[in-house]
Protein backbone atom coordinates (compact mmCIF):
# COMPACT_ATOMS: atom_id res chain seq x y z
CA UNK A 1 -1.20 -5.34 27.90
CA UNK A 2 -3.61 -4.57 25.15
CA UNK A 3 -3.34 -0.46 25.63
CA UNK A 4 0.77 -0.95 25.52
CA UNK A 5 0.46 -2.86 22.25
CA UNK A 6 -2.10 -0.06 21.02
CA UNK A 7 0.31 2.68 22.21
CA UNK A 8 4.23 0.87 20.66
CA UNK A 9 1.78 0.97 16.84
CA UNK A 10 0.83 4.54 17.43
CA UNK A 11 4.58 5.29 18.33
CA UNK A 12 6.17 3.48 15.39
CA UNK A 13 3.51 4.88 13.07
CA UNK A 14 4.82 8.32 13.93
CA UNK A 15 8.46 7.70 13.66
CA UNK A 16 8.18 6.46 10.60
CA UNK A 17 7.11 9.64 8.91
CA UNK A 18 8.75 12.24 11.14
CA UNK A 19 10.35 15.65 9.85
CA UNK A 20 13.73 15.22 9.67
CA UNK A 21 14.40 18.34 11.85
CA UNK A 22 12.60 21.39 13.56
CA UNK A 23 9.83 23.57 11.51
CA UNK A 24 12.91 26.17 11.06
CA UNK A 25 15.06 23.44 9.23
CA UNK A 26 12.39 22.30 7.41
CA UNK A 27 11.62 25.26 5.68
CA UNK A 28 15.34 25.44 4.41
CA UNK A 29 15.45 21.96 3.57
CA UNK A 30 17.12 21.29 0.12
CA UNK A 31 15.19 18.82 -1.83
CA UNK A 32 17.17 16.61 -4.00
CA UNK A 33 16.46 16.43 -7.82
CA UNK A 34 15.90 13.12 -9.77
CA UNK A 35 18.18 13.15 -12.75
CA UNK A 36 17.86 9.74 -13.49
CA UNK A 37 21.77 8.79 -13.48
CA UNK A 38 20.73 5.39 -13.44
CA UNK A 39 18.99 3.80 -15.56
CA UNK A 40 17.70 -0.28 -16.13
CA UNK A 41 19.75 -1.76 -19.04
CA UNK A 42 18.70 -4.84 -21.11
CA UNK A 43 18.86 -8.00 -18.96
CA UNK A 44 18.19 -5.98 -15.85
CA UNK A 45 16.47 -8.11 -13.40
CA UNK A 46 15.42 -6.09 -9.79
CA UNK A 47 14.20 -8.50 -6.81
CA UNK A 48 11.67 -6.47 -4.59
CA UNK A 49 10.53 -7.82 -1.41
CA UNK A 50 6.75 -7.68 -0.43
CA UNK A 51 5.59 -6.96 2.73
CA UNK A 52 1.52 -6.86 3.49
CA UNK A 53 1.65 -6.24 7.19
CA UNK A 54 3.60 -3.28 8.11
CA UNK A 55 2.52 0.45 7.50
CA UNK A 56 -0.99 0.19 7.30
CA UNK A 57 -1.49 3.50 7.56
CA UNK A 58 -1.31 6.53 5.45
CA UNK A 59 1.91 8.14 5.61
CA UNK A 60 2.74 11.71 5.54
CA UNK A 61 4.45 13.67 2.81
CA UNK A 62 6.27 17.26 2.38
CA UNK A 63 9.42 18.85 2.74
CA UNK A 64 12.27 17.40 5.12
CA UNK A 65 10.83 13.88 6.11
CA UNK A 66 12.70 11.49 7.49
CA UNK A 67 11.04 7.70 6.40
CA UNK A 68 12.21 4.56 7.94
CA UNK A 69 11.53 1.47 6.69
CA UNK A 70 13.85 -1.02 8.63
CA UNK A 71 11.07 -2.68 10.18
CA UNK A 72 9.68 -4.35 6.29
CA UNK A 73 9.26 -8.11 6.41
CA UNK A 74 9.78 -10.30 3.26
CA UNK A 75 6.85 -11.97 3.41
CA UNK A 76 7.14 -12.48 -0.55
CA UNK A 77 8.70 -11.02 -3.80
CA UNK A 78 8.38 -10.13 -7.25
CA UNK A 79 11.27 -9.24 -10.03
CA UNK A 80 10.90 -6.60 -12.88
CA UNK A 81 12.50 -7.54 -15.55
CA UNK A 82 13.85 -5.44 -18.34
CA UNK A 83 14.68 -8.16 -21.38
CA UNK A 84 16.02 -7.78 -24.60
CA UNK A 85 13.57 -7.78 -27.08
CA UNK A 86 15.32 -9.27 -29.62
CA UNK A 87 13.56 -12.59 -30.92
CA UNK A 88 10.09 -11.61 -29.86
CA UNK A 89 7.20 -11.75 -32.01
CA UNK A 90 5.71 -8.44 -31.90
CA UNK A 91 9.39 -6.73 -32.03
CA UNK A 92 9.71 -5.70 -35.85
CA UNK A 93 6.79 -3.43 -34.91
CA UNK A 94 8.56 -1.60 -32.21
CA UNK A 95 12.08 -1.01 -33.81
CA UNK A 96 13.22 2.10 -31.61
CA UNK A 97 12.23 0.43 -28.62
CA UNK A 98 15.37 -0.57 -26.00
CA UNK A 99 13.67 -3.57 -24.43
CA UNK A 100 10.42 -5.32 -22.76
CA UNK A 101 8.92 -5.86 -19.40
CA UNK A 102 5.68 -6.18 -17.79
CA UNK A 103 3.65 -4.12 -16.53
CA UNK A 104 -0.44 -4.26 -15.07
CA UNK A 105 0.73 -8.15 -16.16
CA UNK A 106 1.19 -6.81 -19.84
CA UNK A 107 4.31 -7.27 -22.01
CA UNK A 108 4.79 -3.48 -22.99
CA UNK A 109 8.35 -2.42 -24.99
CA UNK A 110 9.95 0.51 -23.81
CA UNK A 111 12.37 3.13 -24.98
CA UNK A 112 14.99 5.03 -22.83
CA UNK A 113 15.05 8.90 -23.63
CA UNK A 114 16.34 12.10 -22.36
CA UNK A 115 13.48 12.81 -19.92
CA UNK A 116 12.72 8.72 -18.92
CA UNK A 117 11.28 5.65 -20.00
CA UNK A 118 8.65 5.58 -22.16
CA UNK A 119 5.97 2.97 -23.29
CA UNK A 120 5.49 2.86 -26.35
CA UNK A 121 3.13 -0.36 -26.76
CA UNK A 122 0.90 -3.27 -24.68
CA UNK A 123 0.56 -6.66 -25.81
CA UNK A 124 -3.36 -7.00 -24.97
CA UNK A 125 -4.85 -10.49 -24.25
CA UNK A 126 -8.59 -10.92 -24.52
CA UNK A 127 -10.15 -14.04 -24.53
CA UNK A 128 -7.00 -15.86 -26.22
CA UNK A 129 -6.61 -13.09 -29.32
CA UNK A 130 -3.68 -10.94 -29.07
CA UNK A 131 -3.89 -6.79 -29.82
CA UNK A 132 -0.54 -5.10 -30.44
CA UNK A 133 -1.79 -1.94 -28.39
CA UNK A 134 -0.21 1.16 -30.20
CA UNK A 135 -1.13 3.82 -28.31
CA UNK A 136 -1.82 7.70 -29.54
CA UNK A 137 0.40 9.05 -27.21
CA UNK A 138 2.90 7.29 -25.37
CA UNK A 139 3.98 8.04 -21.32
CA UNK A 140 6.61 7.51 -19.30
CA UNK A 141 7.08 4.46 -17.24
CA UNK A 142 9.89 6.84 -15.14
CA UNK A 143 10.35 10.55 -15.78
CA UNK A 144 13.48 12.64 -15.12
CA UNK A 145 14.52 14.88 -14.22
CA UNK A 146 11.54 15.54 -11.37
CA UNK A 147 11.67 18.22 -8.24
CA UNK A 148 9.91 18.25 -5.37
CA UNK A 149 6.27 20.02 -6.19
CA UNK A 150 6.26 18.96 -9.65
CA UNK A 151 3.02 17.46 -11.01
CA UNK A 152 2.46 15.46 -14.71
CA UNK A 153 -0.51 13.82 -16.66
CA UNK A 154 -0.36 11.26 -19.50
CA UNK A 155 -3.74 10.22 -21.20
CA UNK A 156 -3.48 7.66 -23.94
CA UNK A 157 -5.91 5.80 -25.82
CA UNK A 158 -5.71 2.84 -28.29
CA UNK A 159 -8.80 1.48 -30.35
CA UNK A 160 -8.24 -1.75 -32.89
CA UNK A 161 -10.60 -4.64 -34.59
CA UNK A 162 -9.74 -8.26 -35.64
CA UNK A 163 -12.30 -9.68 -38.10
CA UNK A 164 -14.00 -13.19 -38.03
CA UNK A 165 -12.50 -15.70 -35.15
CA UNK A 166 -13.64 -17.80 -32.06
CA UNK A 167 -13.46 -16.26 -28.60
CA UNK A 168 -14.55 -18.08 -25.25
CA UNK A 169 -17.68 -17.17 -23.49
CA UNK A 170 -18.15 -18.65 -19.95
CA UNK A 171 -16.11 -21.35 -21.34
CA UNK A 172 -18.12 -21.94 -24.52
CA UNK A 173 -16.32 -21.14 -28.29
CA UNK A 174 -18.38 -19.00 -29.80
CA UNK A 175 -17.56 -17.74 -33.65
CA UNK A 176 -17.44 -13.47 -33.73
CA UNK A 177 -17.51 -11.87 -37.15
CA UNK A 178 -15.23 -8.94 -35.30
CA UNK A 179 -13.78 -8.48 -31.58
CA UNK A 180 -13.22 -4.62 -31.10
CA UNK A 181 -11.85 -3.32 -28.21
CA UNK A 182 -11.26 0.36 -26.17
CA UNK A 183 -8.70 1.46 -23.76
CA UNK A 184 -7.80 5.09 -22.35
CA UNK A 185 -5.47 5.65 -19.96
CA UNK A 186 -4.87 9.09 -17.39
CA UNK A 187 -1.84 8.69 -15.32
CA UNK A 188 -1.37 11.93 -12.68
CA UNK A 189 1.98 12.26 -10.81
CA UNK A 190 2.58 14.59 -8.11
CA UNK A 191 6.23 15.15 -6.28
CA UNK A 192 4.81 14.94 -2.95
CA UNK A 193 7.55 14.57 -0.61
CA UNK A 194 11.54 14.75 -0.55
CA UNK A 195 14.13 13.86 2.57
CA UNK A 196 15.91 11.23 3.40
CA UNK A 197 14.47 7.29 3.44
CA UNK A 198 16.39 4.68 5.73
CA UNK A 199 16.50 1.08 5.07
CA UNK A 200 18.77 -1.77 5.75
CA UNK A 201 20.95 -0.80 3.28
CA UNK A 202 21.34 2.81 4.73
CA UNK A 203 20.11 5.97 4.12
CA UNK A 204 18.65 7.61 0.58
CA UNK A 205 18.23 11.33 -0.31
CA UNK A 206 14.70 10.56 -1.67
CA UNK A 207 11.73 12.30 -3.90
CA UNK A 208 8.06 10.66 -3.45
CA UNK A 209 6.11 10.47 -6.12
CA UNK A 210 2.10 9.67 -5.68
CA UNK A 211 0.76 7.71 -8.64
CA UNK A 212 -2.43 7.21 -10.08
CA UNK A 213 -3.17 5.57 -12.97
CA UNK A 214 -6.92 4.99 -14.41
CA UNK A 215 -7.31 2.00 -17.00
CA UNK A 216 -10.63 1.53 -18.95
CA UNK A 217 -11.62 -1.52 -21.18
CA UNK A 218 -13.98 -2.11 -23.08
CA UNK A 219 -14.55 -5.22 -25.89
CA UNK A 220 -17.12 -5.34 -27.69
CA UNK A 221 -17.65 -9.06 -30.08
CA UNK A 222 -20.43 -8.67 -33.13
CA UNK A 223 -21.07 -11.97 -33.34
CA UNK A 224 -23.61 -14.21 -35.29
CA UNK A 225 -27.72 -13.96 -34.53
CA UNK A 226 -30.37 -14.62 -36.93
CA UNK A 227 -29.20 -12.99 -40.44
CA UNK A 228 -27.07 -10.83 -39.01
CA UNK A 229 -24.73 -9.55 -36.00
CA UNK A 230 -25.20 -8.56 -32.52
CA UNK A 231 -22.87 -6.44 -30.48
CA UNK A 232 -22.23 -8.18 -27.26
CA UNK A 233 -20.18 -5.80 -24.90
CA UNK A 234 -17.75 -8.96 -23.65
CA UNK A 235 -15.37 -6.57 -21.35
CA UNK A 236 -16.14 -3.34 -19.45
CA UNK A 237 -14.06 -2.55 -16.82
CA UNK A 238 -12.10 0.23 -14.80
CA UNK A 239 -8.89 -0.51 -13.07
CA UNK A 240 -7.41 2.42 -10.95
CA UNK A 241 -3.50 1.87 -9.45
CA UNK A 242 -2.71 4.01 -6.74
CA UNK A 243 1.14 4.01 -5.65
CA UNK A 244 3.91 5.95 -3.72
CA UNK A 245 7.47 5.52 -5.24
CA UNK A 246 10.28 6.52 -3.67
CA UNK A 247 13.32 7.38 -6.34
CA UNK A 248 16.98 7.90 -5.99
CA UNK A 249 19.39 8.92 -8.58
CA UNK A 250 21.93 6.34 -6.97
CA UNK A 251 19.31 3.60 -8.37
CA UNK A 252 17.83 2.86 -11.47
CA UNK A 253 14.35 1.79 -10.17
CA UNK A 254 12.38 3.23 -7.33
CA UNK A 255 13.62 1.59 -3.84
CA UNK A 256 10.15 1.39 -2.23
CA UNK A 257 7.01 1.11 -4.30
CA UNK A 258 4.07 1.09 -1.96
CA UNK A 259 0.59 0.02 -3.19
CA UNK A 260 -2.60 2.01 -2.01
CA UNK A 261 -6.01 1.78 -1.61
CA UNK A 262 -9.00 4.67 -2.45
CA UNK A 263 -7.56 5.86 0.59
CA UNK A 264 -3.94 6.19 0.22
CA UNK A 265 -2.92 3.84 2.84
CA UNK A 266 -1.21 0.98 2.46
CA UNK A 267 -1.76 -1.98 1.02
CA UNK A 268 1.67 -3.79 0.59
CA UNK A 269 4.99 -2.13 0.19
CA UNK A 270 7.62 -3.39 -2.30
CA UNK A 271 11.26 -2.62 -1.42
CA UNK A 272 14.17 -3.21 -2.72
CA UNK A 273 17.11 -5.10 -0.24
């Protein structure tokens, strides 16, 4: 019984990245192109299920493939919200911005364009001070239009200081004559894979797009020793999100959002009923 249960996971691991036909049809395969045709609007809300037990495995990309994910169990979920901004604190600073979500559990405002959505600011927390992250370059959240093939980098950075306050180390208040803090950001996207994704709902002409986006941190607080100051570095830290997203111009938000690990396989997969 144990070498039949091996052999059904090896089998469904395989049809759920097959080529959609022969080699010969592959090669003429027309890949879709993501226009973006739809797009969030303010008060937007998308529900995505989470499922952390199927597909863990790495699944294959290129031309023609044919990806089924009827067999996703909501085992939780998550919404992504896109709210209007109107009201909000930090707001009169962003005035061409559309609205605000979260995202890496930051409030960032965004702005629709002609080739996607862009960030244009975080809302940083560190130890209970707020930065208003303006960043030297902004990137796009989604891009459009994208074809198969098609690669893109963002790097951003943001540096800021707030002058004498109390910050919390290892739960003790400690008074800082400054809190400074570092971020740069690299986000690579590669077109990996187009065809034709099935789900409950039916079938998608699909682009895949593999994501990779590299945060570092760093916080430094000068705070009071003796006569003077000492720089104590308080954060320093890398965070590096790996997804696959699958897009469709007859959505405005990708329909399966699949986290990875170092390895590109699968983590948890977010999809949309």
């Amino acid at each position: 019984m144990k070498n039949i249960g091996v052999l059904l996971v090896v089998i469904i691991a395989f049809l759920s990245c097959k080529k959609v036909d022969t080699t010969d049809d592959t090669l003429i395969y027309s890949c879709s192109v993501f226009q973006g045709v739809s797009v969030p609007v303010v008060e937007d809300s998308i529900k995505y299920f989470i499922d952390t037990a199927s597909f863990q495995f790495a699944l294959s990309g290129g031309k023609g493939v044919f990806w089924d994910f009827t067999g996703l169990n909501k085992q939780d979920s998550t919404t992504v919200y896109f709210n209007d901004k109107t009201g909000l604190k930090y707001s009169p600073l962003f005035p061409t911005s559309d609205f605000v979500s979260t995202l890496n559990d930051e409030l960032v405002y965004l702005a629709l364009n002609s080739n996607g959505l862009e960030v244009q600011g975080a809302i940083i927390n560190v130890s209970d001070t707020q930065f208003v992250a303006f960043y030297n370059k902004t990137y796009k959240y989604y891009d459009f239009p994208l074809k198969y093939n098609q690669s893109l980098t963002n790097t951003y950075s943001y540096r800021d200081m707030v002058y004498e306050l109390v910050i919390d180390v290892d739960g003790k208040p400690i008074y800082a004559d400054s809190l400074e803090i570092f971020r740069t950001g690299t986000i690579t996207k590669k077109v990996d894979g187009c065809g034709k994704l099935k789900n409950a709902n039916g079938t998608y002409e699909v682009l895949r797009i593999y994501k990779e986006e590299t945060i570092s941190d760093t916080s430094i607080a000068h705070v009071f020793k003796g006569i003077g100051t000492k720089p104590v570095t308080f954060i320093e830290e890398e965070n590096i999100f790996r997804t696959y997203e699958f897009v469709t111009d007859s959505l405005n938000s990708p329909i399966i959002i699949i986290d990875l690990d170092e390895n590109k396989q699968a983590k948890s997969v977010r999809f949309r009923n």
